[in-house]
C-alpha atoms as a PDB file:
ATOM      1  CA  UNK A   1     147.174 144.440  93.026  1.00  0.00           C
ATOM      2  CA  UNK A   2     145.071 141.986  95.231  1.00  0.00           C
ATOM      3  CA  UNK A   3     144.501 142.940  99.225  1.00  0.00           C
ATOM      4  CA  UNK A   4     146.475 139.585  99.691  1.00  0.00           C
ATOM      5  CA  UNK A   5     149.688 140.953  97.504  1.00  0.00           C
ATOM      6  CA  UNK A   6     149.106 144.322  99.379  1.00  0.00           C
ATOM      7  CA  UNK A   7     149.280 142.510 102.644  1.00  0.00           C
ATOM      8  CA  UNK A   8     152.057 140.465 101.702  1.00  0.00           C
ATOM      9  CA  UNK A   9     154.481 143.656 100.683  1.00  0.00           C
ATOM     10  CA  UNK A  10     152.968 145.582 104.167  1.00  0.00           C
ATOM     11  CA  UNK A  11     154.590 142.179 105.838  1.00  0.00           C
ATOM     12  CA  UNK A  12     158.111 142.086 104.028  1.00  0.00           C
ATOM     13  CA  UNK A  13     158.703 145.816 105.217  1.00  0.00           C
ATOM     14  CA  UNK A  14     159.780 148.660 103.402  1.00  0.00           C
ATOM     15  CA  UNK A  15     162.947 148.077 100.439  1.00  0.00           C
ATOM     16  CA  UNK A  16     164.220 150.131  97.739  1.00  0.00           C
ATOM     17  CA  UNK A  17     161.177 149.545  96.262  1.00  0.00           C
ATOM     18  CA  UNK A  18     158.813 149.903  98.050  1.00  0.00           C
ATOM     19  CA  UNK A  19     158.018 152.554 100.544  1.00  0.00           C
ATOM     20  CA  UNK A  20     155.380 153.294 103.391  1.00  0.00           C
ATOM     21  CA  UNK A  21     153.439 156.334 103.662  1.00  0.00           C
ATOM     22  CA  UNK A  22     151.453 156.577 107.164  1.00  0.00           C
ATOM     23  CA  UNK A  23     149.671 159.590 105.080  1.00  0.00           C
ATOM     24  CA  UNK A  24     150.660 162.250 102.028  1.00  0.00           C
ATOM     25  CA  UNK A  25     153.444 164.291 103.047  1.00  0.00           C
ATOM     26  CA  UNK A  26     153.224 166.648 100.656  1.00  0.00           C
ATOM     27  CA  UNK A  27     153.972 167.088  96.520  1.00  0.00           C
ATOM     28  CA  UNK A  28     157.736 167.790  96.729  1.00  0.00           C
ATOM     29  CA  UNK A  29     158.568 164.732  99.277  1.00  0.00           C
ATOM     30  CA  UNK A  30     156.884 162.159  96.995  1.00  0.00           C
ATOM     31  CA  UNK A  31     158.073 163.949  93.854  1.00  0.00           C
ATOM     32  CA  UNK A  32     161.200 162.785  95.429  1.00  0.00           C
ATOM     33  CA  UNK A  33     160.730 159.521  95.888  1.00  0.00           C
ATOM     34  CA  UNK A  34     158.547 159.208  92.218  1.00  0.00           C
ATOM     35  CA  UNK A  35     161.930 160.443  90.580  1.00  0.00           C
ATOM     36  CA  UNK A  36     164.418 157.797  92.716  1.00  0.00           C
ATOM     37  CA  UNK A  37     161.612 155.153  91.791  1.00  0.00           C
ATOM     38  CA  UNK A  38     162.002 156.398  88.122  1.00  0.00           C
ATOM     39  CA  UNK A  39     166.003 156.698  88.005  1.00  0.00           C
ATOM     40  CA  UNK A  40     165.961 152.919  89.026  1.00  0.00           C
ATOM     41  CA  UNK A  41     163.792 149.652  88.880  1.00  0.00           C
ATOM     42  CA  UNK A  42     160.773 151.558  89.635  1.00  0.00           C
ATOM     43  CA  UNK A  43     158.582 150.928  93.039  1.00  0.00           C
ATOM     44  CA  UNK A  44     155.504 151.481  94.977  1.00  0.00           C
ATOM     45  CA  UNK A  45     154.755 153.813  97.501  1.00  0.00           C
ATOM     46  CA  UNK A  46     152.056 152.606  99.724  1.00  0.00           C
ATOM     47  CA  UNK A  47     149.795 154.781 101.409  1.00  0.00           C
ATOM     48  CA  UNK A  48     147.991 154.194 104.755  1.00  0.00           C
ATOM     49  CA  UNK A  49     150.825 152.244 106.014  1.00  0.00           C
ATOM     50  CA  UNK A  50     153.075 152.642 108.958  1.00  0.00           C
ATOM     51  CA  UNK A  51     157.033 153.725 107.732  1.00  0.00           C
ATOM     52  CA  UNK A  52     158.673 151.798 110.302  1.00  0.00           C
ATOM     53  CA  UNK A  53     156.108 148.390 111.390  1.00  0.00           C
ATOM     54  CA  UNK A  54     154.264 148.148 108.071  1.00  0.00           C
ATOM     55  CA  UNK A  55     150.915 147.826 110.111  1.00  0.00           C
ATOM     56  CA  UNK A  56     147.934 149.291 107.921  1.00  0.00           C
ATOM     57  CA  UNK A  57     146.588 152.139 109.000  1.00  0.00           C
ATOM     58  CA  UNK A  58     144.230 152.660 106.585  1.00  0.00           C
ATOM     59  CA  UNK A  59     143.275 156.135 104.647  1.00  0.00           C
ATOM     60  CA  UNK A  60     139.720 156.999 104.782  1.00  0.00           C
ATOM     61  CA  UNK A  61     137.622 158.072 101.173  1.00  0.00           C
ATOM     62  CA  UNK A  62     138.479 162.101 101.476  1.00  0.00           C
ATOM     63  CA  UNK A  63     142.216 161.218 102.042  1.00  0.00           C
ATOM     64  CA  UNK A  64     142.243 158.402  99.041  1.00  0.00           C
ATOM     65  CA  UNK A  65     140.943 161.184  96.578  1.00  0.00           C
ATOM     66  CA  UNK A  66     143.382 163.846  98.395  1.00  0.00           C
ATOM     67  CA  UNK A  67     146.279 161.774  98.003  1.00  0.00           C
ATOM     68  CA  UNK A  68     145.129 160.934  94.322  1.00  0.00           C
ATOM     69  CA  UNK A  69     144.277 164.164  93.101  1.00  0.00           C
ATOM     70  CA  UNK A  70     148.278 165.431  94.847  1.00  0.00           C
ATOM     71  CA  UNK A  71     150.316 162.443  93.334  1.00  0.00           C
ATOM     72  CA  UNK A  72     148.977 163.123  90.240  1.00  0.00           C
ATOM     73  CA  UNK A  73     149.820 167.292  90.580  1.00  0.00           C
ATOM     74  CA  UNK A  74     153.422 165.985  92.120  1.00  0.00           C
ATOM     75  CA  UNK A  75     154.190 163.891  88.439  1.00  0.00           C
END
């Protein structure tokens, strides 16, 4: 995904596909939301963006490898 696609989904607001993530709220929330994803069309769970404006936030280098190293323990 380009930053312009990115952007573009942060702009047409969360669906039920796509949700926003302000930061990881732990392996059994997004386990959650990885199985409703699965049960359905699939989706994309965006970290480092705001749940209700979709403004970027941003998630700094310790957090990206945090939230990696969790979403991979979560599936």
């Amino acid at each position: 995904m380009s930053e312009q696609e990115f952007i573009d989904i942060c702009k047409c607001g969360e669906t039920t596909t796509v949700q926003f993530k302000q930061e990881f709220t732990g392996q059994r929330e997004i386990a959650k939301e990885m199985i409703a994803f699965a049960n359905a069309r699939g989706g994309k769970i965006l970290f480092g963006v705001m749940d209700k404006t979709g403004d970027l936030v941003g998630l700094t280098y310790d957090e990206v490898q945090n939230i990696s190293r969790e979403l991979g323990n979560a599936a």
